[in-house]
Protein backbone atom coordinates (compact mmCIF):
# COMPACT_ATOMS: atom_id res chain seq x y z
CA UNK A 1 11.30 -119.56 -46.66
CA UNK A 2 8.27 -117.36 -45.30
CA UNK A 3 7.01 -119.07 -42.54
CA UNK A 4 3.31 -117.91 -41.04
CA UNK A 5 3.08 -115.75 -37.78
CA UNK A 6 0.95 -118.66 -36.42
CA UNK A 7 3.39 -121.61 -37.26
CA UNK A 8 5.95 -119.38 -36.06
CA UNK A 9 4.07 -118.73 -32.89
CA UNK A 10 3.05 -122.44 -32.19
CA UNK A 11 6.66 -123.48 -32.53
CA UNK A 12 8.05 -121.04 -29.90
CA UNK A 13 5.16 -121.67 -27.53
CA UNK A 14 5.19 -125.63 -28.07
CA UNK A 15 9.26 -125.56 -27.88
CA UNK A 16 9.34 -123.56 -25.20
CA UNK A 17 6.74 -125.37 -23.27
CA UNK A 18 8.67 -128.41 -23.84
CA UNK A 19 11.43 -126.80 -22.76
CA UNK A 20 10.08 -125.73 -19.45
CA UNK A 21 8.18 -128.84 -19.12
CA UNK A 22 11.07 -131.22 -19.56
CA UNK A 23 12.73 -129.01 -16.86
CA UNK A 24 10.31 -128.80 -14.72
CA UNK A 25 9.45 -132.56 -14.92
CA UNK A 26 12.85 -133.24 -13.94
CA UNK A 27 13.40 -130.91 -11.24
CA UNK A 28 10.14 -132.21 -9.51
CA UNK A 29 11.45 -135.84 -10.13
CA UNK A 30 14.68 -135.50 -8.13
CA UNK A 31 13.08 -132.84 -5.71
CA UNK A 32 10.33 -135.40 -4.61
CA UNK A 33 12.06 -138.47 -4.34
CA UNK A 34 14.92 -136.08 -1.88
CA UNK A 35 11.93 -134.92 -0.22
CA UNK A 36 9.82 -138.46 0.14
CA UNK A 37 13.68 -139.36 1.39
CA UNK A 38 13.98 -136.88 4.06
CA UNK A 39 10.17 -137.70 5.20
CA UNK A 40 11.24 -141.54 5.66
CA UNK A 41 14.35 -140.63 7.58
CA UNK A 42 11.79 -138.00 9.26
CA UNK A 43 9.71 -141.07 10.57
CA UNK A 44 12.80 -143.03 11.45
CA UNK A 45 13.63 -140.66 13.68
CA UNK A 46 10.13 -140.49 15.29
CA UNK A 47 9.78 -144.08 15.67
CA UNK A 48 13.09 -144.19 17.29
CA UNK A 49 13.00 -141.86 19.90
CA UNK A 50 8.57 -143.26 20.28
CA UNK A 51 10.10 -146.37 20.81
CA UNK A 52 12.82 -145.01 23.31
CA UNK A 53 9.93 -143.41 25.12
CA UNK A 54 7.71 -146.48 25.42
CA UNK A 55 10.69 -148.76 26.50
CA UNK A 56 11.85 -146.85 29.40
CA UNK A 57 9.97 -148.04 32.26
CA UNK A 58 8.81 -151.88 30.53
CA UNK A 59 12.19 -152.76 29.91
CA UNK A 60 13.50 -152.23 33.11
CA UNK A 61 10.66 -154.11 34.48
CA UNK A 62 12.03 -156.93 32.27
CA UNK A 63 15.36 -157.27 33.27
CA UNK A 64 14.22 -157.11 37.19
CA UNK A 65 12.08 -160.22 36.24
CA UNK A 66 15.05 -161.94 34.36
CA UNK A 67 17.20 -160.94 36.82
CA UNK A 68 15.77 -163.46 39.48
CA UNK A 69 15.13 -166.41 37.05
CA UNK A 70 18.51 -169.02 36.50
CA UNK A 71 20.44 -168.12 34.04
CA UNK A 72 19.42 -170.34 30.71
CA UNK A 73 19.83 -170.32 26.98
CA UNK A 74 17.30 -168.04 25.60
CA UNK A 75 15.98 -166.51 22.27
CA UNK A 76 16.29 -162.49 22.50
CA UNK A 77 12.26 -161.14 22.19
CA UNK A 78 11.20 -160.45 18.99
CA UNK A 79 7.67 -158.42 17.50
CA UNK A 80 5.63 -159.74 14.74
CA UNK A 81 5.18 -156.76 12.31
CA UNK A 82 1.77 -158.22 11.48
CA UNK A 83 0.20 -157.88 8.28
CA UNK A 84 1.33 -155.09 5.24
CA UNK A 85 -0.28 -152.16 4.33
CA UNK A 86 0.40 -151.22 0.42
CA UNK A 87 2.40 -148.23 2.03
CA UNK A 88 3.61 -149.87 5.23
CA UNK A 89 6.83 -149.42 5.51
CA UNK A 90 8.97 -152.21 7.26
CA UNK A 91 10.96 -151.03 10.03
CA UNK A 92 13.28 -153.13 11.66
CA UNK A 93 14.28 -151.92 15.27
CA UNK A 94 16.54 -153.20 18.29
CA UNK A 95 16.81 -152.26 21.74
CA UNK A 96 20.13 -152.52 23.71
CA UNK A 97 20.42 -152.01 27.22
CA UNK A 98 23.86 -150.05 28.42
CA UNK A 99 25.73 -152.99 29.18
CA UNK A 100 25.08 -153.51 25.41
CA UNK A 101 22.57 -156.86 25.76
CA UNK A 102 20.00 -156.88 22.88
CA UNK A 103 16.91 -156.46 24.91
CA UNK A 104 14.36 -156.60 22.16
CA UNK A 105 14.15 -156.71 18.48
CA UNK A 106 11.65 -157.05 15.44
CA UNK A 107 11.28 -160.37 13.43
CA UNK A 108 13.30 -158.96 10.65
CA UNK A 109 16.31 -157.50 13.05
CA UNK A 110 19.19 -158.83 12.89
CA UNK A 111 21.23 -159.75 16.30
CA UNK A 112 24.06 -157.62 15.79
CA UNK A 113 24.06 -153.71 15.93
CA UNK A 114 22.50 -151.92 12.96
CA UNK A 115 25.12 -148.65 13.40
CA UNK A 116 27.93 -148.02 15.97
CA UNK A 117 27.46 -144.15 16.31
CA UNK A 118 23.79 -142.61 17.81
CA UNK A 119 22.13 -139.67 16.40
CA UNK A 120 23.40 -140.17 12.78
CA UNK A 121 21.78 -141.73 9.53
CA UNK A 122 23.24 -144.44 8.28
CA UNK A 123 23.46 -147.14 5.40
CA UNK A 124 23.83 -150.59 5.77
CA UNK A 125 23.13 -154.46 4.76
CA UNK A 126 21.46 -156.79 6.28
CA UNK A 127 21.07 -160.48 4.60
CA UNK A 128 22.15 -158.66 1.08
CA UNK A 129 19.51 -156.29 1.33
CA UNK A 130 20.37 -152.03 1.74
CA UNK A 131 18.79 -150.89 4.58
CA UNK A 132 18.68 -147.10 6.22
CA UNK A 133 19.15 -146.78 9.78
CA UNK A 134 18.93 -144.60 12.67
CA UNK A 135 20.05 -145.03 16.07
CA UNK A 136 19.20 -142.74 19.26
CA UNK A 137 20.05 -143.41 23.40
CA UNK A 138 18.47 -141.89 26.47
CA UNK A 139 20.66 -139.05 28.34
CA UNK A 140 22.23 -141.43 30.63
CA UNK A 141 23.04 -144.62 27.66
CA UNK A 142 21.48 -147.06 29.51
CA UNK A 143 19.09 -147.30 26.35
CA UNK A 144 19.78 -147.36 22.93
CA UNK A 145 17.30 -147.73 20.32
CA UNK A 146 17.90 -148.81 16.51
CA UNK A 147 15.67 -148.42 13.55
CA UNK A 148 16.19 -149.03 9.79
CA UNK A 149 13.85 -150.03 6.81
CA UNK A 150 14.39 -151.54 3.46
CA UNK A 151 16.01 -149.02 0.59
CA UNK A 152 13.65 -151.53 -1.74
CA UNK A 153 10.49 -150.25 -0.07
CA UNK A 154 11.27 -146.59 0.20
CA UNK A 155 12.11 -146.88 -3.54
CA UNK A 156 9.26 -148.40 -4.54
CA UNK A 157 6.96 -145.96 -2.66
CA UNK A 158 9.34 -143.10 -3.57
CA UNK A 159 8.82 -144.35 -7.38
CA UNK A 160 4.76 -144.68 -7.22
CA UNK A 161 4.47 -141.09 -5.87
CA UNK A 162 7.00 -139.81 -8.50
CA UNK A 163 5.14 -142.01 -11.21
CA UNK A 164 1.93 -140.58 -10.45
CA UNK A 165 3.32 -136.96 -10.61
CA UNK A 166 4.65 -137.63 -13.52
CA UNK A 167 1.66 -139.24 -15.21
CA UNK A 168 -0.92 -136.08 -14.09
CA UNK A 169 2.46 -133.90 -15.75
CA UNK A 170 2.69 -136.53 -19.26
CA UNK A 171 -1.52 -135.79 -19.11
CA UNK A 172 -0.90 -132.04 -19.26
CA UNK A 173 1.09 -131.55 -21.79
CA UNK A 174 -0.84 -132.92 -24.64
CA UNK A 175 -3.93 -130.62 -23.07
CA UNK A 176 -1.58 -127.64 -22.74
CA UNK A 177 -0.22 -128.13 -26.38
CA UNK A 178 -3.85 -128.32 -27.20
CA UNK A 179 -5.03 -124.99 -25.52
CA UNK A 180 -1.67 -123.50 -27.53
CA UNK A 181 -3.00 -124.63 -31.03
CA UNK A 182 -6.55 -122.88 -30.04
CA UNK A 183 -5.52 -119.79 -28.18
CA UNK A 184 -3.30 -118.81 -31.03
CA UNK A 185 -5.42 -119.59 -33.72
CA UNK A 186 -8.37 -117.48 -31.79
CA UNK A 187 -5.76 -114.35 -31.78
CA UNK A 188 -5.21 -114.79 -35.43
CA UNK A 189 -8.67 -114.62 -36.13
CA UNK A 190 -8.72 -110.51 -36.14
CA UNK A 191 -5.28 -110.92 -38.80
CA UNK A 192 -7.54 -113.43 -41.06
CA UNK A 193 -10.83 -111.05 -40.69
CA UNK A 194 -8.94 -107.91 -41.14
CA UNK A 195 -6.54 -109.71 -44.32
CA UNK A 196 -10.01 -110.83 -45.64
CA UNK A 197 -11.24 -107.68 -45.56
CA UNK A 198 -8.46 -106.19 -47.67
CA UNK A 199 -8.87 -109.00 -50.07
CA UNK A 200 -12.45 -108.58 -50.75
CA UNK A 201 -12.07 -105.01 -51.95
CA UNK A 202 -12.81 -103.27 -54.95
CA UNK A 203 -9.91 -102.12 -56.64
CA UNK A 204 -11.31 -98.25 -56.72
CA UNK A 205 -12.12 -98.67 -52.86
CA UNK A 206 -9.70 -97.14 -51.55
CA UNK A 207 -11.06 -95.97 -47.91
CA UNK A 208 -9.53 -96.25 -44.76
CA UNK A 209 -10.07 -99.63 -42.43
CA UNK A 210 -11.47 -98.76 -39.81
CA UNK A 211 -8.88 -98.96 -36.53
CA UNK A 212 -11.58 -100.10 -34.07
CA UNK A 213 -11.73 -103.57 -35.19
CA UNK A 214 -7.82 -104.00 -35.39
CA UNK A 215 -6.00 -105.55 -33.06
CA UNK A 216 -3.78 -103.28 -31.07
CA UNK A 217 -0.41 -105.44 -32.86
CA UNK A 218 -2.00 -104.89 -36.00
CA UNK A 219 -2.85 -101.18 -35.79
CA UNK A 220 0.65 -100.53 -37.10
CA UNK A 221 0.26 -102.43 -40.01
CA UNK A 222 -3.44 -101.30 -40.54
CA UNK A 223 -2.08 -97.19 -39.82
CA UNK A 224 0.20 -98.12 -42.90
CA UNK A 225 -2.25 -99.39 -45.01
CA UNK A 226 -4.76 -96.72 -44.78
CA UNK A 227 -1.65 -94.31 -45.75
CA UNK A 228 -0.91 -96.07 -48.60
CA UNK A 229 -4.72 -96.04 -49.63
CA UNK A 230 -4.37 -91.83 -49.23
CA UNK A 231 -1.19 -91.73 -51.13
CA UNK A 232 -2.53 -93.82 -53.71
CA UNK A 233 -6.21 -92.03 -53.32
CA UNK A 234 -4.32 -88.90 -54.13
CA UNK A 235 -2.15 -90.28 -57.00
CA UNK A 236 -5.01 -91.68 -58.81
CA UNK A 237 -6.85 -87.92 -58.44
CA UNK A 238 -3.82 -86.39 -59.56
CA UNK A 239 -3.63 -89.07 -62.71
CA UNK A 240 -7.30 -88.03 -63.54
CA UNK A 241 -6.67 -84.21 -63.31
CA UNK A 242 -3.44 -84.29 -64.85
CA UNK A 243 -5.24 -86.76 -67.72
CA UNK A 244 -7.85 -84.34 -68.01
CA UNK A 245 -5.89 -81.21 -68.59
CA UNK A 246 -3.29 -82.93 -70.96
CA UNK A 247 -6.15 -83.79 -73.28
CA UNK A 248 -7.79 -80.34 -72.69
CA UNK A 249 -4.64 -78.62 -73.39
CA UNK A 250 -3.24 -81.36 -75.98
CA UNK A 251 -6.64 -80.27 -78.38
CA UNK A 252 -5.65 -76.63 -79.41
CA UNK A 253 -2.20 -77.53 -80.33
CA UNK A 254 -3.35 -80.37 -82.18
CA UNK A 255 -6.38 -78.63 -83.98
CA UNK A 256 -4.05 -75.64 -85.14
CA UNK A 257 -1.43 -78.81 -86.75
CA UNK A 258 -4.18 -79.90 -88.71
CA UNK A 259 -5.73 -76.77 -89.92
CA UNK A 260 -1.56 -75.87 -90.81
CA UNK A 261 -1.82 -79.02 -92.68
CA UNK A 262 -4.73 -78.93 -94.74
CA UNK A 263 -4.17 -75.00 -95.95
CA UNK A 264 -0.95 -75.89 -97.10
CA UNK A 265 -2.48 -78.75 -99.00
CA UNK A 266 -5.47 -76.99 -100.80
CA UNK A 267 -3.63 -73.69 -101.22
CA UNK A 268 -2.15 -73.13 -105.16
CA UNK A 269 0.02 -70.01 -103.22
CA UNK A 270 3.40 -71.30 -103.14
CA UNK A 271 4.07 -68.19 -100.43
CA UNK A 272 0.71 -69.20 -98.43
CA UNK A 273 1.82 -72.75 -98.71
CA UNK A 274 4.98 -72.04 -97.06
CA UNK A 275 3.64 -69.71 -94.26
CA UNK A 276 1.19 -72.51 -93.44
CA UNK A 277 4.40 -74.86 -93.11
CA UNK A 278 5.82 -72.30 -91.14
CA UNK A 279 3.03 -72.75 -88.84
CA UNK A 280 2.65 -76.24 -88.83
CA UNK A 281 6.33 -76.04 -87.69
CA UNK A 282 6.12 -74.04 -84.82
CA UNK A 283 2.58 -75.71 -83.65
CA UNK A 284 5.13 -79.00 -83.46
CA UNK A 285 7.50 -77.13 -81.82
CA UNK A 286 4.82 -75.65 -79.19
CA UNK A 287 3.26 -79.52 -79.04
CA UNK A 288 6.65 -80.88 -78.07
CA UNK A 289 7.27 -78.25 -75.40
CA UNK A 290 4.15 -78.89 -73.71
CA UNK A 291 4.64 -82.86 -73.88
CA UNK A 292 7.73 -82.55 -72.66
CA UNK A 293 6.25 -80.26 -69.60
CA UNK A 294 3.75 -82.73 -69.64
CA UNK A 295 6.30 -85.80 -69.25
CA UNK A 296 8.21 -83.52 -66.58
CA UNK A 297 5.48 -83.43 -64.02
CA UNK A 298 4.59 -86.80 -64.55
CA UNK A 299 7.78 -87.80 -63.58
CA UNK A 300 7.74 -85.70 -60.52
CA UNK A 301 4.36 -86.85 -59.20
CA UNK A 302 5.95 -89.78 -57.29
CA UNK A 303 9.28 -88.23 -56.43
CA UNK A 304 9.59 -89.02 -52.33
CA UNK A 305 10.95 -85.97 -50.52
CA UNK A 306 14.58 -85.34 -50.31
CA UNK A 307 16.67 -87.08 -47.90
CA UNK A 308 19.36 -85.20 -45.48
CA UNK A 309 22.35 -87.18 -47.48
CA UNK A 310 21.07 -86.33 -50.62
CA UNK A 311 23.66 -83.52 -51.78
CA UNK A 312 24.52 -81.86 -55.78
CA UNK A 313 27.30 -79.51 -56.50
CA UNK A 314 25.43 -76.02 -56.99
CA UNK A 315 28.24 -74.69 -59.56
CA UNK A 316 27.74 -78.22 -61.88
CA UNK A 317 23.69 -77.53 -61.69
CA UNK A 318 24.30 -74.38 -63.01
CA UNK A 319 26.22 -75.29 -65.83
CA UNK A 320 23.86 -77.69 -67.09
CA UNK A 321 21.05 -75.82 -66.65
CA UNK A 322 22.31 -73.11 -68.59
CA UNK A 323 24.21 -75.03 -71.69
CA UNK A 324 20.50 -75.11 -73.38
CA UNK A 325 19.40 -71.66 -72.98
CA UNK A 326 22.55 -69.67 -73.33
CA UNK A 327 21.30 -69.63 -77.34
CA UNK A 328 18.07 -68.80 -76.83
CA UNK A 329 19.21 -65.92 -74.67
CA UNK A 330 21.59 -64.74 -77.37
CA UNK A 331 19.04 -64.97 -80.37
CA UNK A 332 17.18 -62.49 -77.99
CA UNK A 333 20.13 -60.77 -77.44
CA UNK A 334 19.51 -60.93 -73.55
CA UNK A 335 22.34 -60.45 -70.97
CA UNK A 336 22.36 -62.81 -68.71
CA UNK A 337 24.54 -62.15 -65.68
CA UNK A 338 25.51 -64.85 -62.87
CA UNK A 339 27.42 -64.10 -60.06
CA UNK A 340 27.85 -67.00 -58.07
CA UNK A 341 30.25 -67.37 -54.53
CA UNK A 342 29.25 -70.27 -53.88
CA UNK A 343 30.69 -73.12 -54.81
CA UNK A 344 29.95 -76.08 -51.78
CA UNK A 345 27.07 -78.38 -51.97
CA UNK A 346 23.48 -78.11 -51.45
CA UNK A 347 20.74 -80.49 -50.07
CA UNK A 348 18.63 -82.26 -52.55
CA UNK A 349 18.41 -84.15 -55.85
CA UNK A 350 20.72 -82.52 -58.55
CA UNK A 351 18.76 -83.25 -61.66
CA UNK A 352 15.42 -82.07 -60.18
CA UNK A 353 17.19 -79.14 -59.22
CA UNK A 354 18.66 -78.17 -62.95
CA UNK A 355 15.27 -78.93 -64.01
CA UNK A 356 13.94 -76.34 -61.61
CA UNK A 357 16.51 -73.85 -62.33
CA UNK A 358 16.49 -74.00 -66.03
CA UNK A 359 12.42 -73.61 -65.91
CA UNK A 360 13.03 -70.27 -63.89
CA UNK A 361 15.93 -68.83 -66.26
CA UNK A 362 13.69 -70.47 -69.34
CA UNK A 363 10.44 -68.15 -68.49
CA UNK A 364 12.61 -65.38 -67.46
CA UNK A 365 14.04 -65.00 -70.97
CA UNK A 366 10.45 -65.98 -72.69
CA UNK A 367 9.29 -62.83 -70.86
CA UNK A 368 11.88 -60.86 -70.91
CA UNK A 369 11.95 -58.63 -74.22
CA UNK A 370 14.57 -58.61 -76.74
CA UNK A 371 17.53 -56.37 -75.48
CA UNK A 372 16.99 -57.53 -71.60
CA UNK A 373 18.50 -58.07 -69.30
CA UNK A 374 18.69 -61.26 -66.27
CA UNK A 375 20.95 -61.44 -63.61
CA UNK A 376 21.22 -64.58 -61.55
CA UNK A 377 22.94 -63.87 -58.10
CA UNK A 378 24.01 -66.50 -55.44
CA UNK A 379 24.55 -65.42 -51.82
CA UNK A 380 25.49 -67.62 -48.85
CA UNK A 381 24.41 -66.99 -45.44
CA UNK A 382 24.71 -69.04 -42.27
CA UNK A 383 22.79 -72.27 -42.74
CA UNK A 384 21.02 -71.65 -46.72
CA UNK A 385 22.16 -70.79 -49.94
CA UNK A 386 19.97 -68.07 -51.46
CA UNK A 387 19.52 -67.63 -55.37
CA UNK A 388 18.08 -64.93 -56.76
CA UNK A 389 16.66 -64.61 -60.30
CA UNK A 390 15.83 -60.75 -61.81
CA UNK A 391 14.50 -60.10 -64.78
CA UNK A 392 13.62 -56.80 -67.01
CA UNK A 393 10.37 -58.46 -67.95
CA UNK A 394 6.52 -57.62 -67.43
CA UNK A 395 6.61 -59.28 -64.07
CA UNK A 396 3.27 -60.45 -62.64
CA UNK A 397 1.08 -58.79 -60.48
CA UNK A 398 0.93 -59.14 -56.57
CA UNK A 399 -3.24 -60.69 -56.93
CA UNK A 400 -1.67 -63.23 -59.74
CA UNK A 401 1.38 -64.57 -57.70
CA UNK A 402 -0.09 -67.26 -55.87
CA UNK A 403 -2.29 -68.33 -59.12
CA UNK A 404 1.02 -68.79 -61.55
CA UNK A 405 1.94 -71.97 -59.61
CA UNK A 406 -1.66 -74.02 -60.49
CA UNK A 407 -1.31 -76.32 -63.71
CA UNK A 408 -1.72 -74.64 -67.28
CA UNK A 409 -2.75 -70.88 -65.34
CA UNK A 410 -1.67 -68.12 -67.79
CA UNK A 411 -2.12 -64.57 -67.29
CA UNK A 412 -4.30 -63.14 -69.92
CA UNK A 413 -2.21 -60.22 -70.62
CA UNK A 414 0.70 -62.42 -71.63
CA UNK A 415 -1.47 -64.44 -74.44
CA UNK A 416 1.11 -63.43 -76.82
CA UNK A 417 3.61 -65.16 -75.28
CA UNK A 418 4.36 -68.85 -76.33
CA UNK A 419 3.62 -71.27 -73.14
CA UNK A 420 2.04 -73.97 -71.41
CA UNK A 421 1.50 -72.65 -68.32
CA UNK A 422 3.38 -75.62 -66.46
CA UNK A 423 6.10 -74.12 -65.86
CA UNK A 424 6.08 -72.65 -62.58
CA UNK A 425 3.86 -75.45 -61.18
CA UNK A 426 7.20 -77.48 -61.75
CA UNK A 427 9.10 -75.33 -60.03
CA UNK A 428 6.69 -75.16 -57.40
CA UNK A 429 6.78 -79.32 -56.95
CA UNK A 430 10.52 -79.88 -57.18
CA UNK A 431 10.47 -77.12 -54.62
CA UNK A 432 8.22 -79.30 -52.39
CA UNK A 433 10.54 -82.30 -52.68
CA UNK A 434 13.70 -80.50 -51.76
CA UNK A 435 12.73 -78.51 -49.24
CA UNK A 436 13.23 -74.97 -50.97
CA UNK A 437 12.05 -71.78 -49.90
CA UNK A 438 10.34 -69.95 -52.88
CA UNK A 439 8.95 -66.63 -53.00
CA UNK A 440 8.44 -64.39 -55.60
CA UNK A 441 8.60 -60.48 -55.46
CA UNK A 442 9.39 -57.38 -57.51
CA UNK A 443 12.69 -56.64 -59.74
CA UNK A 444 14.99 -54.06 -59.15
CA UNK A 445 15.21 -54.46 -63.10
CA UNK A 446 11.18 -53.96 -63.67
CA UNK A 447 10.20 -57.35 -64.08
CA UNK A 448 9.88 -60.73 -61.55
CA UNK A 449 12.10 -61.38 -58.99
CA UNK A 450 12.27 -65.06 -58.18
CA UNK A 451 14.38 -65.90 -54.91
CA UNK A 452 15.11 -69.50 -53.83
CA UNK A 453 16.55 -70.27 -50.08
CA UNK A 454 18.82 -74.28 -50.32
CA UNK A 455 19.84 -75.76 -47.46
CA UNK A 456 23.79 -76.49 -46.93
CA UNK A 457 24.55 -79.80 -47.04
């Protein structure tokens, strides 16, 4: 299923956020309430050791005074904590003198000790209820103080700062998964301009978008395109050069068929008939050369280049390349000599090479006149194979050799010679695609030397 890059995006960003959030959330859950936790046992400790301060000197006042009245039955003082503030948190506290009398307490104290040991936190119920405590004496222990408050109250503050937290968190997440839906759809706007853009076209516009307007995550994409657009730019020139030179060159064969045909009809000569037959023969035979040249380039045009594990048996493209000319080579009773020491692999594509090869050995025995000779030699140096094709034909001259590879270019001194002048230009494109070397340069034998340099595979 092809999901879009912005429902794609939106889920990882959303997930993830949740992710985080719900971690987050938690972590400052536990963290404040530990914290809010450490603050009350923070104050405990203050108000214990304030009211250790404050006691000092008043209490010992007080048990002068009780020391001179008669001994009777007496409630131990308490405080009133007074009225409640929402956050107030109710401390109890006692004060113990050394001999370990209860000298004072609050209203919600109770008489016995709150925690045996001083300096230390402590847990511990009083009339059912959980209560923290604290307890602290002055250097010499003739003072103790004790302090504790509710577990019920710290929790219920502890929970209302926690609750509010988490309701300003709960509020942000629905804005922060709103800002994610409208961030990424604003940095998908530049994808939907630039894919409406491409849309829109023509089909015979064909120019390059302009890189300025991409995004920089898109410019790969958009470098892409605007190849493609030259590659196809090019093929479509290439279709309407090599459509207008097939019908240019498609006419004249065609023409001389039906002038063939319509002498052998109105001629009464039964030998005139028969040379116009003749004719008409080899004007098909000529026709089908050239479409099959034709078909041959064509087929070539979108050939990518070779590839480094591309690899074909040089002693196997020989063979085939030669099984269909060895004939024509001994109807023009033309040696043809091939001394090959070679017999590894080559880079490239094996049929485009035969094709190449039996193009070059083809034109060499079109041009070479009867009784001629061709030798084909194959040398192997350090990193390239190097083929070499001599002939005992006209050759061509030096200003003509870069001219013989264009489409359909014949020299006019070889008119008399049947061809379609694609020959070479083949060559010259299967070349391209397997990375040969081609050069061409004079015979030893009179005539052309072709020389091809392969790469080892």
């Amino acid at each position: 299923m092809n999901i879009s890059i912005r429902r794609r995006l939106l889920l990882i960003l959303f997930f993830g956020t949740l992710l985080v959030w719900s971690i987050t959330a938690l972590s400052s859950y536990f963290d404040t309430r530990r914290v809010v936790n450490e603050l009350f046992d923070a104050q405990l400790a203050q108000a214990a050791l304030a009211l250790l301060d404050l006691s000092h000197h008043e209490l010992y006042e007080q048990l002068a005074f009780e020391s001179q009245q008669p001994a009777t039955s007496h409630d131990v003082p308490h405080h009133d904590t007074g009225p409640e503030h929402k956050y107030q948190q109710l401390v109890a506290f006692q004060i113990w003198t050394g001999d370990g009398k209860l000298a004072i307490r609050s209203e919600n104290a109770p008489e016995h000790r709150l925690i045996e040991k001083d300096n230390i936190f402590g847990d511990t119920f009083i009339d059912g209820v959980l209560w923290r405590v604290y307890s602290v004496s002055n250097e010499i222990g003739s003072i103790r103080v004790q302090v504790g408050e509710q577990y019920q109250s710290r929790n219920r503050t502890s929970s209302d700062i926690t609750s509010r937290l988490g309701a300003s968190i709960f509020v942000a997440l629905p804005m922060l998964a709103m800002m994610i839906w409208l961030g990424v759809g604003s940095a998908m706007t530049p994808l939907r301009r630039l894919a409406k853009e491409v849309s829109q076209r023509k089909a015979d516009n064909l120019s390059p978008i302009e890189l300025k307007r991409a995004p920089i995550e898109a410019k790969p994409l958009t470098e892409a395109i605007n190849m493609l657009f030259k590659r196809l730019q090019t093929a479509f020139d290439n279709i309407k050069l090599f459509t207008a030179d097939a019908a240019h060159e498609l006419r004249t064969p065609l023409a001389a068929v039906k002038t063939h045909a319509q002498i052998a009809i109105k001629s009464n000569d039964d030998n005139v008939r028969k040379q116009a037959l003749v004719d008409l023969i080899t004007c098909v035979d000529r026709s089908t050369y050239l479409v099959e040249q034709l078909l041959t380039i064509a087929r070539l045009e979108p050939e990518p280049s070779v590839r480094d594990n591309e690899r074909a048996v040089l002693e196997r493209v020989f063979d085939a390349a030669l099984a269909d000319l060895v004939l024509k080579a001994l109807e023009k009773k033309i040696d043809i000599g091939l001394n090959n020491e070679y017999q590894g692999t080559v880079l490239g594509r094996a049929f485009l090479l035969q094709i190449m090869i039996a193009n070059l050995i083809n034109n060499a025995i079109r041009y070479t006149p009867t009784g001629g000779s061709i030798d084909i030699n194959v040398a192997e140096q350090v990193d390239k194979i190097i083929i070499t094709i001599d002939d005992s034909g006209p050759g061509i001259p030096e200003e003509e050799r870069n001219k013989v590879f264009q489409r359909f270019y014949r020299q006019a001194s070889h008119s008399n010679i049947t061809g379609t002048g694609l020959g070479l230009s083949i060559v010259q494109r299967i070349a391209d695609i397997c990375r040969v070397e081609l050069s061409l340069s004079d015979s030893p034998l009179g005539g052309l030397r072709i020389q091809l340099g392969l790469h080892k595979a």
